[in-house]
C-alpha atoms as a PDB file:
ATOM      1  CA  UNK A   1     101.446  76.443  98.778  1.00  0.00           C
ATOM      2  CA  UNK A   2      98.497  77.800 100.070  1.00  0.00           C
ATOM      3  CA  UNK A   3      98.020  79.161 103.973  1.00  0.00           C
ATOM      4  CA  UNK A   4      96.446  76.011 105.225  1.00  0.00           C
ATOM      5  CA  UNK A   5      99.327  73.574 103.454  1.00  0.00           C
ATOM      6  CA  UNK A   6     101.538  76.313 105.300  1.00  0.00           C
ATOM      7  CA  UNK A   7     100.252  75.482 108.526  1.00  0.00           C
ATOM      8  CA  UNK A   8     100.008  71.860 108.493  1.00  0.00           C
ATOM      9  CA  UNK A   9     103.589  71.437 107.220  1.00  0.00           C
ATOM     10  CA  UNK A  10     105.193  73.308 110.242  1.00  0.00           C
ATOM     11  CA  UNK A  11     102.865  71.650 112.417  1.00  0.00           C
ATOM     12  CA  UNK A  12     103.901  68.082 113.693  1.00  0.00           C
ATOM     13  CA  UNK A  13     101.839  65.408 113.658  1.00  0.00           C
ATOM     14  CA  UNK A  14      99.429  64.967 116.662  1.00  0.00           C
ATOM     15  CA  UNK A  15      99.876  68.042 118.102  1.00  0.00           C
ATOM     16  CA  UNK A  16      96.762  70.539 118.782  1.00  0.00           C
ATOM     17  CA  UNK A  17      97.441  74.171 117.343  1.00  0.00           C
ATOM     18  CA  UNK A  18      97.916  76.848 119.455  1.00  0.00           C
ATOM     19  CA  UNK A  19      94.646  79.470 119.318  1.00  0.00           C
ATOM     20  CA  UNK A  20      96.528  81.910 117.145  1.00  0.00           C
ATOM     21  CA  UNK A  21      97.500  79.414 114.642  1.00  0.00           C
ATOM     22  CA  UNK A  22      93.962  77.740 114.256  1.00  0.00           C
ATOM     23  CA  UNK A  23      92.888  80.803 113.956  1.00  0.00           C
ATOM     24  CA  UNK A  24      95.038  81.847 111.125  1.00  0.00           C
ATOM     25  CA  UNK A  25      93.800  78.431 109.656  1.00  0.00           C
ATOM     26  CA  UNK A  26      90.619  79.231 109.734  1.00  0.00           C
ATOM     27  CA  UNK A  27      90.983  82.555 108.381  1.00  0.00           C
ATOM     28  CA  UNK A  28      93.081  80.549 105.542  1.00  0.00           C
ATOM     29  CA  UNK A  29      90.412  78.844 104.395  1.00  0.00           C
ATOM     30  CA  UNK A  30      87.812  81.158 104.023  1.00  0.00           C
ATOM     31  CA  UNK A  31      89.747  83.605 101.988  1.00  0.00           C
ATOM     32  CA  UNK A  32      90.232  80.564  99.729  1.00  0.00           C
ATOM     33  CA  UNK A  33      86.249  79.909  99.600  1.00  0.00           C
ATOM     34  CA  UNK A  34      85.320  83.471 100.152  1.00  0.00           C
ATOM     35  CA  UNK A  35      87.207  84.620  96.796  1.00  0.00           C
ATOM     36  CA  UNK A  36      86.229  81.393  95.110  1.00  0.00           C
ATOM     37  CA  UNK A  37      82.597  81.627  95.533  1.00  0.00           C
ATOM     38  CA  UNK A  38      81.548  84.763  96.925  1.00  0.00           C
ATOM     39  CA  UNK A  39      79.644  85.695 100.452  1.00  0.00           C
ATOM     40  CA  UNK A  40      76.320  84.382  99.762  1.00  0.00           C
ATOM     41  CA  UNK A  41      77.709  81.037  98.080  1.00  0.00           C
ATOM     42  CA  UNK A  42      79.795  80.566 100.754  1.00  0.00           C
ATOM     43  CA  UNK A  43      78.601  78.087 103.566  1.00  0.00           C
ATOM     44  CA  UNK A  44      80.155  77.018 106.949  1.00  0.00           C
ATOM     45  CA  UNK A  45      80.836  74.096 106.202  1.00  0.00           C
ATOM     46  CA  UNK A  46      82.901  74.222 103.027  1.00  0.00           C
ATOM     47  CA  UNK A  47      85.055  76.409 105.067  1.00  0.00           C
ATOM     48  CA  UNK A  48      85.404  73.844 107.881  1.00  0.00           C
ATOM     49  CA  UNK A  49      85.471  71.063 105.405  1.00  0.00           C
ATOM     50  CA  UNK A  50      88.243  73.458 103.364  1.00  0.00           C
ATOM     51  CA  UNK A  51      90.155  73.941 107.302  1.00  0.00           C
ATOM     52  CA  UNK A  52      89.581  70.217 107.838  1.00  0.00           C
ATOM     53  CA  UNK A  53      88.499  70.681 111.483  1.00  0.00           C
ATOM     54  CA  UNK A  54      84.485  70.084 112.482  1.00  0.00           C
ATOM     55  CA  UNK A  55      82.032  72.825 112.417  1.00  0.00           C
ATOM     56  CA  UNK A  56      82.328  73.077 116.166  1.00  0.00           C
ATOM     57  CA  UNK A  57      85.640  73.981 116.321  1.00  0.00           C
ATOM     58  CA  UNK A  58      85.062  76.483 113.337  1.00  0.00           C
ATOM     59  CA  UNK A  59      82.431  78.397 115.921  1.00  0.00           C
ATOM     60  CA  UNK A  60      84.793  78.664 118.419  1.00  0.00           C
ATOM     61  CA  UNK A  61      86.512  80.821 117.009  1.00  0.00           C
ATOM     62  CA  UNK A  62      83.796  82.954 114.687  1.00  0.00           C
ATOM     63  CA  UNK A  63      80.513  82.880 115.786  1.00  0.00           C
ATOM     64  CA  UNK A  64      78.909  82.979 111.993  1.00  0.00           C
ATOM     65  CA  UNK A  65      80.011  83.606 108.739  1.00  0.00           C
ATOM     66  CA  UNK A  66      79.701  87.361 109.166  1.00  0.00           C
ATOM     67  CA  UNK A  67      82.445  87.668 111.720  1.00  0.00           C
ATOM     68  CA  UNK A  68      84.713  85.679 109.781  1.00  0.00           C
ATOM     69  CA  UNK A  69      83.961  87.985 106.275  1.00  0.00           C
ATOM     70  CA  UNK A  70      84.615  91.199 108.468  1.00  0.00           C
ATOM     71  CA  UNK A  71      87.857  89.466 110.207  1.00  0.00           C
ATOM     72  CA  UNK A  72      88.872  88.962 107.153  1.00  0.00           C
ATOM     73  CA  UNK A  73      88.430  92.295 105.790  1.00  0.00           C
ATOM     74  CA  UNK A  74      90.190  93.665 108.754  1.00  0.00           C
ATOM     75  CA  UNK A  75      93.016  92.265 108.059  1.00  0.00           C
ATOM     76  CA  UNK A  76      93.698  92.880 104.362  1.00  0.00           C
ATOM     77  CA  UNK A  77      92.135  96.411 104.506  1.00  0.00           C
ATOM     78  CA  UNK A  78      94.716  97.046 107.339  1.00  0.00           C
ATOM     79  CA  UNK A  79      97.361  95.499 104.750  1.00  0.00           C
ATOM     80  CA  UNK A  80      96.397  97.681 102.203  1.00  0.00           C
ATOM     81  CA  UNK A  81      96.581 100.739 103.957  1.00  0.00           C
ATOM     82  CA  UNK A  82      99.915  99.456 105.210  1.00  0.00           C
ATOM     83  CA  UNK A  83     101.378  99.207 101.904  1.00  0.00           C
ATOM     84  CA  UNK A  84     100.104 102.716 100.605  1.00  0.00           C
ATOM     85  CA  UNK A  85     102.161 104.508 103.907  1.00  0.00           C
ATOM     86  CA  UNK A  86     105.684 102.401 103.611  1.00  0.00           C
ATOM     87  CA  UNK A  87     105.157 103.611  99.826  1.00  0.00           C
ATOM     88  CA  UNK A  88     104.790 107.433 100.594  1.00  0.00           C
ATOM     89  CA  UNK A  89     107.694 106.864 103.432  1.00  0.00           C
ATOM     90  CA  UNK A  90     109.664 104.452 101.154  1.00  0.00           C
ATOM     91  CA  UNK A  91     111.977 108.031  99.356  1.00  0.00           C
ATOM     92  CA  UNK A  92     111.771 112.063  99.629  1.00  0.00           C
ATOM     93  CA  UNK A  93     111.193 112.027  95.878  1.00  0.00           C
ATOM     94  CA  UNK A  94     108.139 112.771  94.877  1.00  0.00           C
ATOM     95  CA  UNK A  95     107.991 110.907  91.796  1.00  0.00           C
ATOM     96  CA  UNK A  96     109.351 107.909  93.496  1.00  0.00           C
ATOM     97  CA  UNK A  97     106.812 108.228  95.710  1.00  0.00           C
ATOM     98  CA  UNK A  98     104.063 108.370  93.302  1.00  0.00           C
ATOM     99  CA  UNK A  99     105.518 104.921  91.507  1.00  0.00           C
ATOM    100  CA  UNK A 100     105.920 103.424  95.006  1.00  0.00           C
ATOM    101  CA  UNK A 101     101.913 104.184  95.905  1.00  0.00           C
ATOM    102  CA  UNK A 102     101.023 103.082  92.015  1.00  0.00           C
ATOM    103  CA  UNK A 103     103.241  99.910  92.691  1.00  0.00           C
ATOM    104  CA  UNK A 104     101.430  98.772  95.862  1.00  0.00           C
ATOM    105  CA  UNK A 105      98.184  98.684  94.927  1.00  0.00           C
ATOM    106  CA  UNK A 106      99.367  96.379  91.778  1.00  0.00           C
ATOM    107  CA  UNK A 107     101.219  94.485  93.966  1.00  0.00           C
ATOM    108  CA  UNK A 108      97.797  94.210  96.342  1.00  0.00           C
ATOM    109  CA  UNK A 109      95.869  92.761  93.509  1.00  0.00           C
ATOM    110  CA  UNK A 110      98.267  90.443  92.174  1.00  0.00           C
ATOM    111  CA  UNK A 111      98.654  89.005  95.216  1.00  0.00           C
ATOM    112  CA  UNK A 112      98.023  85.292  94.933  1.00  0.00           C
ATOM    113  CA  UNK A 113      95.413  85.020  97.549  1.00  0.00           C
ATOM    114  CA  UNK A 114      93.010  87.124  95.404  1.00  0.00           C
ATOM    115  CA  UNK A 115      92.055  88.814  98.797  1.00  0.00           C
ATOM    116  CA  UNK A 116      91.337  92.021  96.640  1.00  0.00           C
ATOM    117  CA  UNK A 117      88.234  90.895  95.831  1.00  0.00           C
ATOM    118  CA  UNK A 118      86.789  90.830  98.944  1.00  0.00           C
ATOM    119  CA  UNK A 119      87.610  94.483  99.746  1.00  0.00           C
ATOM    120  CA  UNK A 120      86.997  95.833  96.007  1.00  0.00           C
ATOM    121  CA  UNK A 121      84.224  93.526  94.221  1.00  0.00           C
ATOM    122  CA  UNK A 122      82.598  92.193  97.136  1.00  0.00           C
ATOM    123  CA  UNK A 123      78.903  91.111  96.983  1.00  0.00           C
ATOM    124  CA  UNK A 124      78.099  92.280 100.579  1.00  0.00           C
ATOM    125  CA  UNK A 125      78.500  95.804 100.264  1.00  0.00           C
ATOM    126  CA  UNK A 126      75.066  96.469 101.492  1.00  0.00           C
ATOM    127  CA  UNK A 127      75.438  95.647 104.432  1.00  0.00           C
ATOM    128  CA  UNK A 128      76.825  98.342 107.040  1.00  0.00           C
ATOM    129  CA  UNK A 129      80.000  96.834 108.568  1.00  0.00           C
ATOM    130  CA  UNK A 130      81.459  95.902 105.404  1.00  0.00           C
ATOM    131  CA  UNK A 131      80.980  98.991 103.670  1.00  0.00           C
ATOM    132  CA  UNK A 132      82.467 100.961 106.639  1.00  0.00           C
ATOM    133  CA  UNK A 133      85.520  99.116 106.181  1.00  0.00           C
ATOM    134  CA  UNK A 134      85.674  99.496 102.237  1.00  0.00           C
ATOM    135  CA  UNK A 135      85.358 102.986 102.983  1.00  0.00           C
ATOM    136  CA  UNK A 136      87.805 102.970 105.371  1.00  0.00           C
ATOM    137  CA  UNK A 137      90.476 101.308 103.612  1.00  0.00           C
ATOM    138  CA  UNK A 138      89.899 104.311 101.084  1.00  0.00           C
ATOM    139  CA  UNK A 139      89.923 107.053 102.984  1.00  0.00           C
ATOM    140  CA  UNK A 140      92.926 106.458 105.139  1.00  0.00           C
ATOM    141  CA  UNK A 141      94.894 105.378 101.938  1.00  0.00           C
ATOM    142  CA  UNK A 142      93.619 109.017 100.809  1.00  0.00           C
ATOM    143  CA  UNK A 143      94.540 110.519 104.231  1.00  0.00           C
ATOM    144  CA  UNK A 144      98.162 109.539 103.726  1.00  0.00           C
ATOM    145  CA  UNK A 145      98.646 110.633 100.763  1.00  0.00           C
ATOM    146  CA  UNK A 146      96.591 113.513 101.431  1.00  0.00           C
ATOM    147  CA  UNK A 147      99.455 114.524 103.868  1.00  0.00           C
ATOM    148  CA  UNK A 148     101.980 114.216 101.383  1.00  0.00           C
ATOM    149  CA  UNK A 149     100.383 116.715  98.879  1.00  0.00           C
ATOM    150  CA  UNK A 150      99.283 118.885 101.720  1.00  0.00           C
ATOM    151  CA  UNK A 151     103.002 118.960 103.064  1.00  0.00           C
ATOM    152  CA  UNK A 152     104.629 119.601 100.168  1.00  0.00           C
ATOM    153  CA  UNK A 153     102.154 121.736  97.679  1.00  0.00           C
ATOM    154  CA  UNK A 154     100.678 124.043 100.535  1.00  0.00           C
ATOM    155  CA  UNK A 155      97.204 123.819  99.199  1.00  0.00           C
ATOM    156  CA  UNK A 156      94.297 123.198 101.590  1.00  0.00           C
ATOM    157  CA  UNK A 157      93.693 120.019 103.451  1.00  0.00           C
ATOM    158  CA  UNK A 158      89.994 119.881 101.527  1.00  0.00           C
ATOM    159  CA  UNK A 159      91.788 120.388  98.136  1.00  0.00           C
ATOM    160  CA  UNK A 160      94.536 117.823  99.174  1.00  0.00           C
ATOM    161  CA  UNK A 161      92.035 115.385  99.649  1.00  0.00           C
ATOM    162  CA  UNK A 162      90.373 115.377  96.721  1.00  0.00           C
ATOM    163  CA  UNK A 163      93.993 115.035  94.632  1.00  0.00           C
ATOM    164  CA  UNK A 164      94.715 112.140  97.246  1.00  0.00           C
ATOM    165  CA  UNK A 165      91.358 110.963  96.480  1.00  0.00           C
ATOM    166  CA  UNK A 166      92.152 110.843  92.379  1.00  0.00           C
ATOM    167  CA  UNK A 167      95.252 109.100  92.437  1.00  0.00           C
ATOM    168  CA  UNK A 168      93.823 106.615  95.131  1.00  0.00           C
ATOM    169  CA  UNK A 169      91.000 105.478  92.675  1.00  0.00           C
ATOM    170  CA  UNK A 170      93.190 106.242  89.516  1.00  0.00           C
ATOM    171  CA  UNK A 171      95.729 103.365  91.311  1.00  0.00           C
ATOM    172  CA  UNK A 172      93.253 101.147  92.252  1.00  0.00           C
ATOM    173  CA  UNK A 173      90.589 101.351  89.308  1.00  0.00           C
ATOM    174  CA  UNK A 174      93.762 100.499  87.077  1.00  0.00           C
ATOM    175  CA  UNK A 175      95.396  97.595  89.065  1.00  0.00           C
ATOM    176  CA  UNK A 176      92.191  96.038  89.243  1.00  0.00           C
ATOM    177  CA  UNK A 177      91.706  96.654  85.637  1.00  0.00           C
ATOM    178  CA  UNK A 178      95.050  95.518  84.419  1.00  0.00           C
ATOM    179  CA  UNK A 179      94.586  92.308  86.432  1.00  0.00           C
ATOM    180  CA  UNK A 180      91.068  91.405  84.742  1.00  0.00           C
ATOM    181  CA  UNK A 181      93.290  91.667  81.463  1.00  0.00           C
ATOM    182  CA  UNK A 182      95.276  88.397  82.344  1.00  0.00           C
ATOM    183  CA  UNK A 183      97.944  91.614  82.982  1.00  0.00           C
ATOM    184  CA  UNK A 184      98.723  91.937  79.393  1.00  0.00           C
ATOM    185  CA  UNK A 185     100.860  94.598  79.876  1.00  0.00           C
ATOM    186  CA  UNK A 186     104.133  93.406  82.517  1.00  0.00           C
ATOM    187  CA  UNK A 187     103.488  95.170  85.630  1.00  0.00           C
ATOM    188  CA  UNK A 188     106.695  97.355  85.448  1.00  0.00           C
ATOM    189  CA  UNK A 189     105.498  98.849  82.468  1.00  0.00           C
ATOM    190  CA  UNK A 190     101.655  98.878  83.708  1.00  0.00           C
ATOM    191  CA  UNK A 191     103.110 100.822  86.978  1.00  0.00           C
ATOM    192  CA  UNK A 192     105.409 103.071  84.952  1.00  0.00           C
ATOM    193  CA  UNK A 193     102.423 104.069  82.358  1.00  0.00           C
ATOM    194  CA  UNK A 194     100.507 105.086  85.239  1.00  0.00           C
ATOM    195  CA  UNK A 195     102.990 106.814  87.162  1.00  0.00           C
ATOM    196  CA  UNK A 196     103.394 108.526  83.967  1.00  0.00           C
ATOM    197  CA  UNK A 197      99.952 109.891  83.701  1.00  0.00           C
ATOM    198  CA  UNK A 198      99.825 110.658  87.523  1.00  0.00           C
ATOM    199  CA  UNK A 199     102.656 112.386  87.632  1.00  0.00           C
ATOM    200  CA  UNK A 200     101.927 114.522  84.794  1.00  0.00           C
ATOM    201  CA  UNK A 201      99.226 115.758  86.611  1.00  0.00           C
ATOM    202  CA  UNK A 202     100.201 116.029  90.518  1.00  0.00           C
ATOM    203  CA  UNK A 203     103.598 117.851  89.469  1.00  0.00           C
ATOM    204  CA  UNK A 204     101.634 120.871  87.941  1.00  0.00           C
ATOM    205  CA  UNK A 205     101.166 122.046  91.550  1.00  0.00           C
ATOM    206  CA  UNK A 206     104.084 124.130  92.790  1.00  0.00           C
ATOM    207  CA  UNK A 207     105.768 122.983  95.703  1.00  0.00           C
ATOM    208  CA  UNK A 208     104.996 124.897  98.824  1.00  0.00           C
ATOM    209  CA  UNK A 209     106.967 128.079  99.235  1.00  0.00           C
ATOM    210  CA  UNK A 210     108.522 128.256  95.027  1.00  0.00           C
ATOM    211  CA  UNK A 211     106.950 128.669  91.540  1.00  0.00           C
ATOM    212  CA  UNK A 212     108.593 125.547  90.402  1.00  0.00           C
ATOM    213  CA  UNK A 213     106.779 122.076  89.661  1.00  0.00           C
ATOM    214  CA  UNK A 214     107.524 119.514  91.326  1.00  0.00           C
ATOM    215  CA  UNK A 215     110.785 117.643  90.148  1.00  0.00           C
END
C-alpha cells in the first residue's frame, strides 16, 4: 500500500485533512513521481494529479517543485542519519556495531519507497541546496561514526574521520550496488560479507589504552 492509499484509507469520507496530513500526502506523491521519473521529468501536475487534489491546493503547501524536492530530501536524509546513530548505539560491541551501521544503509535502500535515489543518484546535484544536503547526510553519518572510532581507538579526530569516512562510502557504495543486482546475494549474507571485509580492516587499530585489536 503505498503512502497516499495509507492516507485515504484512515481518512473518512468527506472529511478535509488536517494540514499535517495533506501535507504528508503531498509529500507521498512526489516521492512516488520523483523516484519514478526523475527532477527534471517531473511536473506539478502529475504530482497533484498523483495526490488527487488541484494544483492550487498543491501550492499551498510548496511553493514550486524545488521546495517539495528539498522537503523531501530533508526528511529521508534526516532518516538516514537516524538509522546510522541507533546502529552505533544499538550494542557496546564493536563488531556488532559495524554489522548494525552495514545493515542500515541496506535496509535504507531496500526500502520500498526507493527514496534512496533521490539522496544518492539524484539528477539535481548541481544545484546548491541539494548538494548541501547530500553532503550533509554524509558527513554527519561520518561524524557518528567518527566518534565511535575516535572513542574507542584514541587516534585523532582528522584520522577518525577519514576511517568513518571509508566505511560510510564502503556501506553505501555496496548497498546501492547490491540493490542494482536485483540483490542476488540475500541481504544477511550481503551485510555479513561486508561486515566481514570492514571489520577486517577497522579491528587492526588497537583499542585506546592496550596493544590488543579490537575483539
Amino acid at each position: 500500500m503505498t503512502a497516499i492509499e495509507q492516507t485515504e484509507a484512515v481518512r473518512p469520507r468527506g472529511t478535509r485533512l488536517p494540514r499535517r496530513a495533506r501535507r504528508n500526502q503531498l509529500l507521498g506523491a512526489a516521492q512516488e513521481v520523483f523516484v519514478a521519473q526523475g527532477y527534471h521529468a517531473a511536473a506539478m501536475d502529475d504530482i497533484a494529479e498523483r495526490a488527487g487534489v488541484s494544483k492550487p491546493v498543491l501550492y499551498q503547501h510548496f511553493p514550486g517543485k524545488l521546495d517539495l524536492y528539498l522537503a523531501l530530501l530533508d526528511q529521508h536524509c534526516e532518516s538516514l542519519i537516524q538509522s546510522v546513530r541507533n546502529a552505533l548505539a544499538s550494542t557496546s560491541d564493536n563488531k556488532q556495531r559495524v554489522r548494525a551501521t552495514m545493515d542500515a544503509y541496506f535496509a535504507y535502500v531496500e526500502d520500498d519507497g526507493g527514496a534512496f535515489r533521490l539522496v544518492f543518484e539524484s539528477d539535481l546535484t548541481n544545484e546548491p541546496a541539494v548538494r548541501e544536503r547530500v553532503d550533509k547526510v554524509t558527513n554527519e553519518c561520518a561524524e557518528a561514526i567518527c566518534d565511535v572510532i575516535a572513542e574507542d581507538t584514541g587516534l585523532s579526530r582528522a584520522e577518525s574521520m577519514l576511517l568513518a569516512s571509508g566505511l560510510g562510502g564502503l556501506a553505501q557504495v555496496v548497498a546501492r550496488s547490491w540493490l542494482h543486482s536485483d540483490r542476488s546475494v540475500p541481504r544477511d549474507q550481503a551485510v555479513q560479507l561486508l561486515t566481514s571485509l570492514a571489520w577486517r580492516g577497522i579491528a587492526g587499530f588497537p583499542l585506546h589504552g592496550m596493544d590488543q585489536p579490537h575483539h
